[in-house]
Protein backbone atom coordinates (compact mmCIF):
# COMPACT_ATOMS: atom_id res chain seq x y z
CA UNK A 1 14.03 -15.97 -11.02
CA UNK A 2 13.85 -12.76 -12.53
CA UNK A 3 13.20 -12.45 -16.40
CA UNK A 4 16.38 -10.58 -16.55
CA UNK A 5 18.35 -13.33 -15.22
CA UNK A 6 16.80 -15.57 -18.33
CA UNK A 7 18.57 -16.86 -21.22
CA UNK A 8 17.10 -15.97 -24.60
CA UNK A 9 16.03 -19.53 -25.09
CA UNK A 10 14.06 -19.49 -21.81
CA UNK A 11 12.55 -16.35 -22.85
CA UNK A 12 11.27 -18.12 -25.98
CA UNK A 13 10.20 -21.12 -24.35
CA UNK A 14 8.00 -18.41 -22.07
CA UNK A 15 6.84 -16.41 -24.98
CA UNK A 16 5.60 -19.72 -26.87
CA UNK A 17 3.41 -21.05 -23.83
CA UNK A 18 2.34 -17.35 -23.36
CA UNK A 19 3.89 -17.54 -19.87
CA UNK A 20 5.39 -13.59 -21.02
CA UNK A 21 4.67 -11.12 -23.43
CA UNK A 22 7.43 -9.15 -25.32
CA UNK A 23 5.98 -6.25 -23.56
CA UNK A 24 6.65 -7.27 -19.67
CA UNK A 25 9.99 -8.89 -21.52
CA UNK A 26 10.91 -5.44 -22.80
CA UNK A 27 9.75 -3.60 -19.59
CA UNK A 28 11.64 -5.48 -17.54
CA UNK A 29 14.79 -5.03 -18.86
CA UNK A 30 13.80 -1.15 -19.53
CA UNK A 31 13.45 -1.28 -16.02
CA UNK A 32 17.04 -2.66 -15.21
CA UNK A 33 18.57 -0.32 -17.49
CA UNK A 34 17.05 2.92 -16.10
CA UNK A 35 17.48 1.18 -12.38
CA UNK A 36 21.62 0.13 -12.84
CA UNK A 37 22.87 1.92 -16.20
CA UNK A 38 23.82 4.90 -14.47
CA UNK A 39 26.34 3.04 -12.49
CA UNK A 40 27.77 0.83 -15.49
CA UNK A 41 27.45 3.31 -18.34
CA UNK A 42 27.25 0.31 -20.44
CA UNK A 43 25.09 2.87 -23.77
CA UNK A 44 25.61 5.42 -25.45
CA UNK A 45 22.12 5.95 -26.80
CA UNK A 46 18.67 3.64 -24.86
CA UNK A 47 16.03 3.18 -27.31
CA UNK A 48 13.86 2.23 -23.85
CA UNK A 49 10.46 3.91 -24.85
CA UNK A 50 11.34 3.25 -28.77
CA UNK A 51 11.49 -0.60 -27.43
CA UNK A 52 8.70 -0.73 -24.87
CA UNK A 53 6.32 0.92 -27.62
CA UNK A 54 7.78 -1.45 -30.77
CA UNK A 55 6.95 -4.60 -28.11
CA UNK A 56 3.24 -3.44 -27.78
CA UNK A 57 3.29 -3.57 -31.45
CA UNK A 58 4.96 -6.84 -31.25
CA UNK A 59 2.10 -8.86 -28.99
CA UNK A 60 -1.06 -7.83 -31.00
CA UNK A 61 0.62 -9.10 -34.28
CA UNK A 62 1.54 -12.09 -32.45
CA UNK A 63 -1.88 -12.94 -31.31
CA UNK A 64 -3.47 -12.22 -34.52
CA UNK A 65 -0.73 -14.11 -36.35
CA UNK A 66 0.32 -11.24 -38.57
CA UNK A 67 3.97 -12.47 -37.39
CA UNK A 68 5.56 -15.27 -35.75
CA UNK A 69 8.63 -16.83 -35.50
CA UNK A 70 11.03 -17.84 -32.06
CA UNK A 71 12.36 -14.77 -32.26
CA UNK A 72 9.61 -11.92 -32.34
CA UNK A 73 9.70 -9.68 -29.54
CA UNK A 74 13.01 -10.83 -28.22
CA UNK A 75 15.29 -7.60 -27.16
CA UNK A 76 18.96 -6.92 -27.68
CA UNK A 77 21.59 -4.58 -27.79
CA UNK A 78 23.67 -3.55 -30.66
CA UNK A 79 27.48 -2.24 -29.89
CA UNK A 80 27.90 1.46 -31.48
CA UNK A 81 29.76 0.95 -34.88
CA UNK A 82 27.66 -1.20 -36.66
CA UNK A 83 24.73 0.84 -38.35
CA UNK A 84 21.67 1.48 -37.54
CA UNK A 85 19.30 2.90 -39.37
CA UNK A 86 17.64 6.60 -38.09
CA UNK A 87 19.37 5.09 -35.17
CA UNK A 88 22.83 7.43 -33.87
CA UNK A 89 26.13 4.92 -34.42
CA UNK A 90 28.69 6.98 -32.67
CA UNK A 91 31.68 4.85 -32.41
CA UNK A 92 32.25 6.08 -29.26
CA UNK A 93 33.60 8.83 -30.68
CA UNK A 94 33.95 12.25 -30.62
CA UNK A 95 34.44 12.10 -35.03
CA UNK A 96 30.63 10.81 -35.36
CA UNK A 97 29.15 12.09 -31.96
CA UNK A 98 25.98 13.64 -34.36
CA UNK A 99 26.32 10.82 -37.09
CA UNK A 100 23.00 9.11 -37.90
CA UNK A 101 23.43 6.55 -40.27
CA UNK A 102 21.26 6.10 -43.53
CA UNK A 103 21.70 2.90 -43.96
CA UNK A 104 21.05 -0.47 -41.25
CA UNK A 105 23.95 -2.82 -41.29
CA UNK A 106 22.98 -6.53 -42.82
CA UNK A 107 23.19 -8.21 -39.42
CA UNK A 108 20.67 -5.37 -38.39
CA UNK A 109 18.70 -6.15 -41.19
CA UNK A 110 18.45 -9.60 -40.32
CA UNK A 111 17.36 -8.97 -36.61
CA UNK A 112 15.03 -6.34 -37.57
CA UNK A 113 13.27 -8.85 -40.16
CA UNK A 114 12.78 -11.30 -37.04
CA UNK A 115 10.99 -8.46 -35.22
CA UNK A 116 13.85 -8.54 -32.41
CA UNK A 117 13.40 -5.22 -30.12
CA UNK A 118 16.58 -2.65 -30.61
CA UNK A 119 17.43 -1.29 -26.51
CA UNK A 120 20.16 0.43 -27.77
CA UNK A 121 23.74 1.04 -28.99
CA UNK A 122 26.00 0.43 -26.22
CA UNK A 123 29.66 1.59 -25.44
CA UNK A 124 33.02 0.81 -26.91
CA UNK A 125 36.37 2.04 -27.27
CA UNK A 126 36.70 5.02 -29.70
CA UNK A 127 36.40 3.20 -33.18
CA UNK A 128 37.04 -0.27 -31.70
CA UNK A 129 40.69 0.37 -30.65
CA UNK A 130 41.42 -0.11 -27.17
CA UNK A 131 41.10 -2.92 -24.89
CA UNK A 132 39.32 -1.85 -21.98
CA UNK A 133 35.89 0.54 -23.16
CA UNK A 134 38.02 3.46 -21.67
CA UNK A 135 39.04 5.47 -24.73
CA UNK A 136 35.44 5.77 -25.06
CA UNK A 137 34.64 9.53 -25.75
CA UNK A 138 31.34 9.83 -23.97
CA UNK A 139 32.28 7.61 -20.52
CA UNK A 140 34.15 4.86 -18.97
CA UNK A 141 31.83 1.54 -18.90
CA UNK A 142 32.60 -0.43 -15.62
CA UNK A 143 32.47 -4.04 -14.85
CA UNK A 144 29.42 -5.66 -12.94
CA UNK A 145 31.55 -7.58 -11.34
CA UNK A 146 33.92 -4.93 -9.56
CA UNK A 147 32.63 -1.16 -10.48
CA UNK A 148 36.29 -0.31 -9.73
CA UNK A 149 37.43 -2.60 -12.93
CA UNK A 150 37.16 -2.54 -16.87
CA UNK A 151 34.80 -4.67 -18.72
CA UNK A 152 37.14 -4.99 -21.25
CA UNK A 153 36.88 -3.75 -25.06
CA UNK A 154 36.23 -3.16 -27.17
CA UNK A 155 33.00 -4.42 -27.39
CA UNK A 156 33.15 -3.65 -23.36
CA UNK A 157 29.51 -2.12 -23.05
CA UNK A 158 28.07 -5.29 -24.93
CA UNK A 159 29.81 -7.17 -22.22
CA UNK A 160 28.65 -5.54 -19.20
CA UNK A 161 25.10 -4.66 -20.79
CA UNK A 162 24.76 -9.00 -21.14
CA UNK A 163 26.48 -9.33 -17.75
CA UNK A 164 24.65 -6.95 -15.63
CA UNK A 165 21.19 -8.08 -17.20
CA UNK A 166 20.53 -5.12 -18.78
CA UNK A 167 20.07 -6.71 -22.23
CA UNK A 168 19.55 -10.29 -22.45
CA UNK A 169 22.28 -10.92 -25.91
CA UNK A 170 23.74 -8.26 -27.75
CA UNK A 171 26.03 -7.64 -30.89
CA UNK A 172 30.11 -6.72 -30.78
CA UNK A 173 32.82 -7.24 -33.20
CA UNK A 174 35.78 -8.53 -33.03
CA UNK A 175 39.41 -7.08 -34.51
CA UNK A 176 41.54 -9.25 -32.07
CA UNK A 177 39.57 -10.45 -29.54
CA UNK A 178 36.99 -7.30 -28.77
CA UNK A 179 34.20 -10.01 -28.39
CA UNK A 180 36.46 -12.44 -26.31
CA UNK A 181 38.97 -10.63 -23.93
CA UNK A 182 35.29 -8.85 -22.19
CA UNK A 183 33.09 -11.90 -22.25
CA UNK A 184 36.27 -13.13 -20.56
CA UNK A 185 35.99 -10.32 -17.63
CA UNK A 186 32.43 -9.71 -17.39
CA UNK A 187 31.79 -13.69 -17.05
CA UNK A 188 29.82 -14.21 -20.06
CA UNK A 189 30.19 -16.40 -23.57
CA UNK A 190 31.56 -14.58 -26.58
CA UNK A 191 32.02 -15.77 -30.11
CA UNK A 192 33.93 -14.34 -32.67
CA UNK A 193 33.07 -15.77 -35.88
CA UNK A 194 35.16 -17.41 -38.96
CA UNK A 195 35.90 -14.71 -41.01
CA UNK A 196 33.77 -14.45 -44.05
CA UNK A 197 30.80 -16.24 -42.00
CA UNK A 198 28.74 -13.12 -40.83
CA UNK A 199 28.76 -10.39 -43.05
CA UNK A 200 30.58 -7.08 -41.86
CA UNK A 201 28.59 -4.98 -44.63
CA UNK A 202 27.46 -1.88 -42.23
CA UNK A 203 30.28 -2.47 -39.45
CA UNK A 204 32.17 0.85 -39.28
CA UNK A 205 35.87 -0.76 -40.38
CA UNK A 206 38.94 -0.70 -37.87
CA UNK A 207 40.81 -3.33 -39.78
CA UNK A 208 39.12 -4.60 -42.41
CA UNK A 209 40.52 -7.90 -43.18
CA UNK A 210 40.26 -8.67 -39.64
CA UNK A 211 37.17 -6.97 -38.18
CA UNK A 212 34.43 -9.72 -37.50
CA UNK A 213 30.85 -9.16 -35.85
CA UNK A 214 29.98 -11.79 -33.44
CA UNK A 215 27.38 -12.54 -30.14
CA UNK A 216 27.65 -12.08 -26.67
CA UNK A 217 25.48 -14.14 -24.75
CA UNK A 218 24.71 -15.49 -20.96
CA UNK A 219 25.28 -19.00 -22.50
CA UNK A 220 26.30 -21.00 -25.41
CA UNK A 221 23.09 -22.19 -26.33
CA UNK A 222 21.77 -18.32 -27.07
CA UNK A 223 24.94 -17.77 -29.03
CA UNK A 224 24.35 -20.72 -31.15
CA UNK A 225 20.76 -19.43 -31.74
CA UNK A 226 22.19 -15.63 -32.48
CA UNK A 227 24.94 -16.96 -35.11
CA UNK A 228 22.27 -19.10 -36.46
CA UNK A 229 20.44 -15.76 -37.70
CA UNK A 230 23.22 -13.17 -38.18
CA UNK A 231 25.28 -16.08 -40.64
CA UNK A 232 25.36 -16.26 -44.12
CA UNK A 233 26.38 -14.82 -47.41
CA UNK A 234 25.62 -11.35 -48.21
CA UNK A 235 26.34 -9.87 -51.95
CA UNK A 236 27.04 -6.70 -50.45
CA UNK A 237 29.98 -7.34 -48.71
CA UNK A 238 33.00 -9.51 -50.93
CA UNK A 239 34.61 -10.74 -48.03
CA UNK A 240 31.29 -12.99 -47.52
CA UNK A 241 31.80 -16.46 -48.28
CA UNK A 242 29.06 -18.62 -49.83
CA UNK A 243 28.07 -22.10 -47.97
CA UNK A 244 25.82 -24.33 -46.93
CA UNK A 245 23.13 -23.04 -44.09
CA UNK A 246 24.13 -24.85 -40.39
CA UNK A 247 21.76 -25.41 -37.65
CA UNK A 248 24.26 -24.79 -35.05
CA UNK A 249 21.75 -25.34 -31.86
CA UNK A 250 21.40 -28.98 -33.16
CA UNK A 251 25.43 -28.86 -32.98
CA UNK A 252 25.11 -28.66 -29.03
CA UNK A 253 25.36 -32.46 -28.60
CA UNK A 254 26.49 -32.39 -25.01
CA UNK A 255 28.90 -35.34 -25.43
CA UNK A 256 32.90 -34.53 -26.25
CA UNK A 257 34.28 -38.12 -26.11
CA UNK A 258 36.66 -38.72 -28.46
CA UNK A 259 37.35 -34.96 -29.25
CA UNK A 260 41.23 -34.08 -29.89
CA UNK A 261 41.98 -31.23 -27.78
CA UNK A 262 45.27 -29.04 -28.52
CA UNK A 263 46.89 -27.59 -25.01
CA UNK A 264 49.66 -25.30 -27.15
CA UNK A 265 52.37 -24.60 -23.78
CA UNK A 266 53.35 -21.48 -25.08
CA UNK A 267 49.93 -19.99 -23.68
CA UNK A 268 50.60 -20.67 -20.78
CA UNK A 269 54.18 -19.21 -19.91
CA UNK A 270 55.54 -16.21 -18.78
CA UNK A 271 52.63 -13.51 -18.18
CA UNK A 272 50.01 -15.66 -17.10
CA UNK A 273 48.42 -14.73 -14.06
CA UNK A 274 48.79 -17.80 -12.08
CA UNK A 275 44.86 -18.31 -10.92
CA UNK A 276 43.90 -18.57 -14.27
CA UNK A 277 46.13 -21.16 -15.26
CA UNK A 278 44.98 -23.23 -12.44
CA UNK A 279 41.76 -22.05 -13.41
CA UNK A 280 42.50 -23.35 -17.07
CA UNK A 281 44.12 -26.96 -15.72
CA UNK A 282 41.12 -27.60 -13.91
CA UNK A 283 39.25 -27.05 -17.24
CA UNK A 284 41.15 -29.58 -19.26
CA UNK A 285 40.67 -32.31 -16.28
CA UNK A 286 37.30 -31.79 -17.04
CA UNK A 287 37.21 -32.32 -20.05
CA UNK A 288 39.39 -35.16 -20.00
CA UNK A 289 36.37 -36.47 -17.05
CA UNK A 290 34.12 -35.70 -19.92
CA UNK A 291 35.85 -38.40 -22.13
CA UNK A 292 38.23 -36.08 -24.75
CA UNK A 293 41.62 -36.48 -25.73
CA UNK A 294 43.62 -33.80 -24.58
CA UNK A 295 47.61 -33.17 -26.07
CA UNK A 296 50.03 -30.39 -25.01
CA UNK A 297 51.42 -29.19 -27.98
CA UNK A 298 53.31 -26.46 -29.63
CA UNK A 299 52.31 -23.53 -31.40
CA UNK A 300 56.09 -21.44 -31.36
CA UNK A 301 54.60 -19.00 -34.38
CA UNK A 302 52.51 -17.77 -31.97
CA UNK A 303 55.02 -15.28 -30.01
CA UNK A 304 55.01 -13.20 -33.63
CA UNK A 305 51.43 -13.01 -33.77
CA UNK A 306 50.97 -9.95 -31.33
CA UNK A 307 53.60 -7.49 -33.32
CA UNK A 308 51.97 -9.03 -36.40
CA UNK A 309 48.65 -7.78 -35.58
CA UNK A 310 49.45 -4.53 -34.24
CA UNK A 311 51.13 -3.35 -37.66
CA UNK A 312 48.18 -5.30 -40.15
CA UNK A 313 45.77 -3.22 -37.78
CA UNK A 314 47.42 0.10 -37.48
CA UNK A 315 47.90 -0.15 -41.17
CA UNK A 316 44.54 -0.81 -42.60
CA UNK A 317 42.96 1.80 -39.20
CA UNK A 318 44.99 4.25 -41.15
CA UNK A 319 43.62 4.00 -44.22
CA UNK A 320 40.54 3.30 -43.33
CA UNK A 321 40.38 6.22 -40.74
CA UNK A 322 40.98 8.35 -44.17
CA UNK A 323 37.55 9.33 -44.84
CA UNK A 324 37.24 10.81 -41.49
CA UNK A 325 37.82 14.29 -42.77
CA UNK A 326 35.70 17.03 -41.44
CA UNK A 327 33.94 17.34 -45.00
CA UNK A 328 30.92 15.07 -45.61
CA UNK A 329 29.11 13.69 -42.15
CA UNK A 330 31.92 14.00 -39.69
CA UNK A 331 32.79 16.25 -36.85
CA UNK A 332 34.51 19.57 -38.25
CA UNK A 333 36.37 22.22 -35.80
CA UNK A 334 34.59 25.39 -35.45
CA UNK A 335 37.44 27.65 -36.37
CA UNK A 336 39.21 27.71 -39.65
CA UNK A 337 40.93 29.81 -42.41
CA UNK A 338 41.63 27.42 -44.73
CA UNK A 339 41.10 23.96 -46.30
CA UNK A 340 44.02 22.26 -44.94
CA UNK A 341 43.29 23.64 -41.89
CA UNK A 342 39.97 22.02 -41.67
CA UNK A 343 41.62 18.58 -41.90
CA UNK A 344 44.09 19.25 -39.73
CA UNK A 345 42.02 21.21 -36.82
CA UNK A 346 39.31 18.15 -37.43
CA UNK A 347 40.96 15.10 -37.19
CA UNK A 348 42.95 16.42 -34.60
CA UNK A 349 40.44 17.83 -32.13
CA UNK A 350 37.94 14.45 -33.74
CA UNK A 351 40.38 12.06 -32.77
CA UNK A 352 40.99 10.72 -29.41
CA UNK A 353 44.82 9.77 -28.54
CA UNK A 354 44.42 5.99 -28.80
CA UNK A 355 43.25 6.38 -32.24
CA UNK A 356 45.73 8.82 -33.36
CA UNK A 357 48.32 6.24 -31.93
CA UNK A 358 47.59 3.91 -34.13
CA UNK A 359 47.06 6.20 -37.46
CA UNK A 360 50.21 7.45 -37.06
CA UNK A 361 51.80 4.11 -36.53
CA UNK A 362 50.01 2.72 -39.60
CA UNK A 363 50.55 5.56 -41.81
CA UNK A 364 54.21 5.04 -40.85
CA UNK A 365 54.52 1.12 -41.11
CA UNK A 366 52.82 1.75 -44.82
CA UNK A 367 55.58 4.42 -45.48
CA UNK A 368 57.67 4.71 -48.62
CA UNK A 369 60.86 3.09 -47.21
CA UNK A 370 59.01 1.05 -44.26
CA UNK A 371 56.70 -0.77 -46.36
CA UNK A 372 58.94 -3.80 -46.91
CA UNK A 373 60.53 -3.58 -43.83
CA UNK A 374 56.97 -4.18 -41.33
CA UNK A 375 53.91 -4.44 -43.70
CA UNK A 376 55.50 -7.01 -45.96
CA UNK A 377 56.98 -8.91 -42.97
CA UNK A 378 53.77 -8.88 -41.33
CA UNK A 379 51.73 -10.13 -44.00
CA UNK A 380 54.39 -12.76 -44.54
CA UNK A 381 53.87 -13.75 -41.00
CA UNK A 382 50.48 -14.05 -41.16
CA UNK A 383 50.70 -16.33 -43.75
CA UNK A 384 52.85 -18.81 -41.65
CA UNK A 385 50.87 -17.74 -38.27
CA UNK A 386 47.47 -19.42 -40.66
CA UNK A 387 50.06 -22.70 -41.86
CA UNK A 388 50.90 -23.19 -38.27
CA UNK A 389 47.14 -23.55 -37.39
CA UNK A 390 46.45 -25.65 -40.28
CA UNK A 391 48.75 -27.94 -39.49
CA UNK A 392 47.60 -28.06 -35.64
CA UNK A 393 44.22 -28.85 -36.84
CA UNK A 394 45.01 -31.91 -39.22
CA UNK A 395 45.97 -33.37 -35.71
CA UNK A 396 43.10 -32.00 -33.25
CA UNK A 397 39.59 -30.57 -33.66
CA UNK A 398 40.09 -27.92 -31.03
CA UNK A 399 42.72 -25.47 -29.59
CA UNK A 400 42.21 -24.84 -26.08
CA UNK A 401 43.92 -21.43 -24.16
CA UNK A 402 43.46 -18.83 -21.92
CA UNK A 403 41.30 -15.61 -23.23
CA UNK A 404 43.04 -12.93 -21.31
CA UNK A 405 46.78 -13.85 -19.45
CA UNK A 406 44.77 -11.87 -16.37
CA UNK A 407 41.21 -11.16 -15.18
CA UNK A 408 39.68 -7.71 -15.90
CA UNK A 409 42.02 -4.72 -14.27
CA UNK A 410 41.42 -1.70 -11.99
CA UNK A 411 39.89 1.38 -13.62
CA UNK A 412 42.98 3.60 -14.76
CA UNK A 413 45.50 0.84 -14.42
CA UNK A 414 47.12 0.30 -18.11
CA UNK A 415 45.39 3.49 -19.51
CA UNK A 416 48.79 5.38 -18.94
CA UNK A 417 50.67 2.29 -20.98
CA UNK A 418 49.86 1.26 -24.11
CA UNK A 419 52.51 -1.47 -24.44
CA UNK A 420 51.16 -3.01 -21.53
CA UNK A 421 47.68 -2.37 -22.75
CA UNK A 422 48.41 -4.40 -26.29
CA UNK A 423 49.95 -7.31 -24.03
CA UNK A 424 46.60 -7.87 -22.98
CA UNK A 425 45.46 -9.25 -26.61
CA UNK A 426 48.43 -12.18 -26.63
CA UNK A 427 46.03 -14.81 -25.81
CA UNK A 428 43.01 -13.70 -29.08
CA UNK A 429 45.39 -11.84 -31.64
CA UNK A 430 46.23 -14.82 -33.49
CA UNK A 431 43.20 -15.95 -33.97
CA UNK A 432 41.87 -13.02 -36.53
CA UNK A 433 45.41 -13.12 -37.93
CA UNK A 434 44.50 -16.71 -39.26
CA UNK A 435 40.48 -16.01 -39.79
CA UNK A 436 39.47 -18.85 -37.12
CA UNK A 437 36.68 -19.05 -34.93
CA UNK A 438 37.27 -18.83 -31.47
CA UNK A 439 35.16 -18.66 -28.40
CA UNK A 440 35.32 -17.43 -24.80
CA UNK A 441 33.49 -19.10 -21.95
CA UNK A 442 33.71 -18.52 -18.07
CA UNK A 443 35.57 -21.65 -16.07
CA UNK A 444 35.64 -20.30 -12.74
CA UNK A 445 36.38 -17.06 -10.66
CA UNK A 446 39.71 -15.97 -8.89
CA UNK A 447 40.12 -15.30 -5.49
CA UNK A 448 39.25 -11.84 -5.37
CA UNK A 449 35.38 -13.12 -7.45
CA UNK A 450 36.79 -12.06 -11.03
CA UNK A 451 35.40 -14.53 -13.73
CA UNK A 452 38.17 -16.35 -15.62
CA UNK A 453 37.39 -16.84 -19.38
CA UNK A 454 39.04 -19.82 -21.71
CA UNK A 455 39.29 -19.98 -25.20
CA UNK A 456 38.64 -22.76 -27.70
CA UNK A 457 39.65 -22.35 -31.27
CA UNK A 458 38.28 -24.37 -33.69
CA UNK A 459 39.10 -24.99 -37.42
CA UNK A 460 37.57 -22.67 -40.34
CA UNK A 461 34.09 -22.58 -40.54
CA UNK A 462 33.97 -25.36 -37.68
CA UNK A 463 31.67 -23.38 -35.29
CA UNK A 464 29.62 -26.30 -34.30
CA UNK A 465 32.73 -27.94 -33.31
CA UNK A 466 33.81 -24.82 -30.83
CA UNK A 467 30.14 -24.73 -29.85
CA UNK A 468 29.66 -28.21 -28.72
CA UNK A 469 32.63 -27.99 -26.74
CA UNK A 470 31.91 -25.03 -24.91
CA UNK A 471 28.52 -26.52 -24.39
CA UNK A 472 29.45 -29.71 -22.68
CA UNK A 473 32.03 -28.11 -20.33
CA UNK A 474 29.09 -25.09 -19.62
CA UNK A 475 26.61 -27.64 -18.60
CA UNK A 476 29.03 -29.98 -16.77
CA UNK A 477 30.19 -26.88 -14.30
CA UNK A 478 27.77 -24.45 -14.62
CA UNK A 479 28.73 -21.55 -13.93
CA UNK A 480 25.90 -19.20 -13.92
CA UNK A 481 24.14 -20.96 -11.27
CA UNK A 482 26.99 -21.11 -8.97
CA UNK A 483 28.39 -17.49 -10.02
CA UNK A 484 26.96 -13.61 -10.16
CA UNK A 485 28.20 -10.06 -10.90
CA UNK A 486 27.51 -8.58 -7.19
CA UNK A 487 28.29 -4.96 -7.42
CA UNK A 488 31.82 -4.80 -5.82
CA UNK A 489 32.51 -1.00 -5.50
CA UNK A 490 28.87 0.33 -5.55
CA UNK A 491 25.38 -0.76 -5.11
CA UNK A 492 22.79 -2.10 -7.11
């Protein structure tokens, strides 16, 4: 087996007998990236000789014990809007194509205390608003599995980076469902986090009271071991809550008898593709094999959830898309006569269309005479979305759904239709709406080879709940021995 096709905790288990060094580790996957990047287009900026230099570093500490600790010398890839500091964090965007943040992010503060080896800031859509890495100013990221498809978004390059085995975890966030919907295409496990659990101090904001940073991993295990360092309470950011430290790798029991298991029918209605519900029914008689209890139920809330979403998003992206003014650190048009006309030249030629989209829609929802009519409402529907779920989970400890209603689309498909673009989310939406924790793992492939991803949601702060059950199924099928991306529409 190649090291690229290792987990993380394989990796470690080869670093601690000295079977590897983090320099043939890092070379390796340096290696893959300058070998298949150019047909994925998975970064926006490699840190390769930054990374393969850092992991020389890396190996003479280790061996004189200057450092230690599971996670020295382990690489990774960060998605582009969470900051990096000396480091470009572009957003994908044409807005902060030169920006160089001053700052790291806490999360990358945390990884860069474990001596973990930066490979670079990969693709996204343009600020995190899209749904399939192609509003992406600087290139279209394509999946591993089918060149001729999206990866998703819009933490799409993290997706395809993990996928393809260009970097062996990485870092995305998650507004409503950027993490899931492409570990859902590109075959891999992504977790978006209880909001409040990891901080989001440094993560460039799309929609701040739903924006959550989150792992993307070739298995659960490595994602239990990621949220294990990137979780916890951080003063700097006030939407942090406070609470107890979790091992969540000693969550991964591997047993899910007795576990109450949620089936909500309206999931699985009208829209969804028909091989991944089968796909999904052959999931819950496994688990039911496995020895959980497994209920259909209903969850009728959750048809608002999508319009909800898209106006508490395009509101806050509005105001937080503010400070983007062709003043301070941002892109500014090269031809002016006067202030306004800075702004307007600036934000106009700095935005792409998907973005302006949804300024525009959440400048108007926020309106002087529209307020009450959509903000209000939606708030007040978020409010019964979250009761809806609470009341779900007095019954059952987990929610189980589809990720995505289809597998990951042709290149170019939905680009031309935003509507049908936004239907996409249905399955993930509701999840930020309510601040859950929710999880995307591969259950199979459709006829065509595309990986099929289902969801578990799990209660607040229940993440070793989600975990364990992902786990159980995972090793009970698994799917990346029996499965792998093979270049459909080009060549390795």
């Amino acid at each position: 087996m190649e090291i690229t096709d290792l987990t993380v905790h394989e990796l470690q288990e080869k670093l601690k007998n000295k079977e590897l060094t983090s320099s043939k580790i890092t070379k390796a996957y340096v290696d893959k990236i300058n070998r298949i990047e150019p047909q994925i287009g998975a970064f926006v900026t490699t840190l390769t000789d930054e990374a393969i230099a850092k992991a020389g570093k890396i190996d003479k500490k280790i061996e004189t014990g200057e450092i230690q600790g599971d996670l020295a010398g382990i690489p990774i890839g960060i998605k582009d809007n969470i900051c990096t500091k000396g480091i470009k964090t572009t957003c994908s965007s044409r807005m902060l194509e030169n920006f160089v943040s001053p700052y790291s992010a806490t999360v990358m503060e945390k990884i860069e205390n474990k001596n973990m080896i930066n490979l670079g800031k990969l693709n996204m859509d343009e600020f995190a608003m899209g749904g399939s890495t192609e509003t992406s100013y600087f290139k279209k990221t394509k999946n591993p599995w089918n060149l001729d498809c999206v990866p998703g978004g819009s933490s799409g390059g993290s997706a395809a980076a993990v996928a393809s085995g260009m970097v062996p975890w990485a870092l995305g966030s998650d507004t409503g469902g950027s993490i899931r919907q492409p570990a859902s295409f590109c075959g891999v496990v992504g977790l978006k986090p209880t909001y409040g659990l990891v901080s989001r101090y440094g993560l460039v904001a799309f929609a701040s009271s739903l924006d959550q940073i989150g792992p993307i991993t070739k298995d659960v295990k490595d994602s239990a071991i990621l949220l294990n360092l990137i979780a916890g309470h951080d003063e700097k950011d006030t939407t942090s809550v406070e609470l107890d430290k979790k091992d969540y790798v000693k969550a991964l029991k591997n047993d899910v008898k007795g576990l109450k298991i949620a089936v909500p029918k309206e999931f699985f209605g009208e829209g969804i593709n028909e091989e991944v519900k089968a796909n999904l029914e052959q999931a819950i008689e496994k688990y039911k094999e496995l020895g959980a209890e497994v209920e259909e139920i209903s969850l009728d809330i959750a048809k608002y959830a999508l319009a909800t979403y898209y106006i508490i998003a395009c509101a806050e992206a509005s105001s937080n898309l503010g400070r983007f003014d062709g003043i301070r650190y941002t892109y500014r048009t090269p031809e002016f006569n006067d202030l306004k006309e800075i702004y307007k030249k600036s934000r106009s030629e700095g935005f792409g269309a998907e973005v302006k989209r949804r300024i525009i829609l959440g400048t108007y929802v926020l309106s002087s005479g529209y307020y009450d009519a959509y903000y209000k409402k939606a708030q007040q529907v978020r409010t019964l979305v979250t009761k809806e779920f609470n009341k779900a989970f007095e019954k059952y400890d987990v929610i189980l759904t589809p990720t995505s209603p289809t597998v990951a689309f042709k290149i170019g498909e939905k680009s031309n239709n935003p509507l049908e673009m936004y239907l996409a989310d249905i399955c993930t939406v509701s999840v930020n709406i309510a601040g859950l924790p929710g999880i995307s793992i591969p259950c199979g492939v459709d006829s065509k080879g595309m990986p099929i991803g289902m969801q578990l949601i799990g209660n607040k702060f229940c993440e070793e709940t989600i975990l364990n059950a992902a786990y159980t199924y995972e090793q009970a099928t698994n799917f990346r021995q029996n499965y792998k991306p093979t270049f459909k529409g080009g060549a390795e």
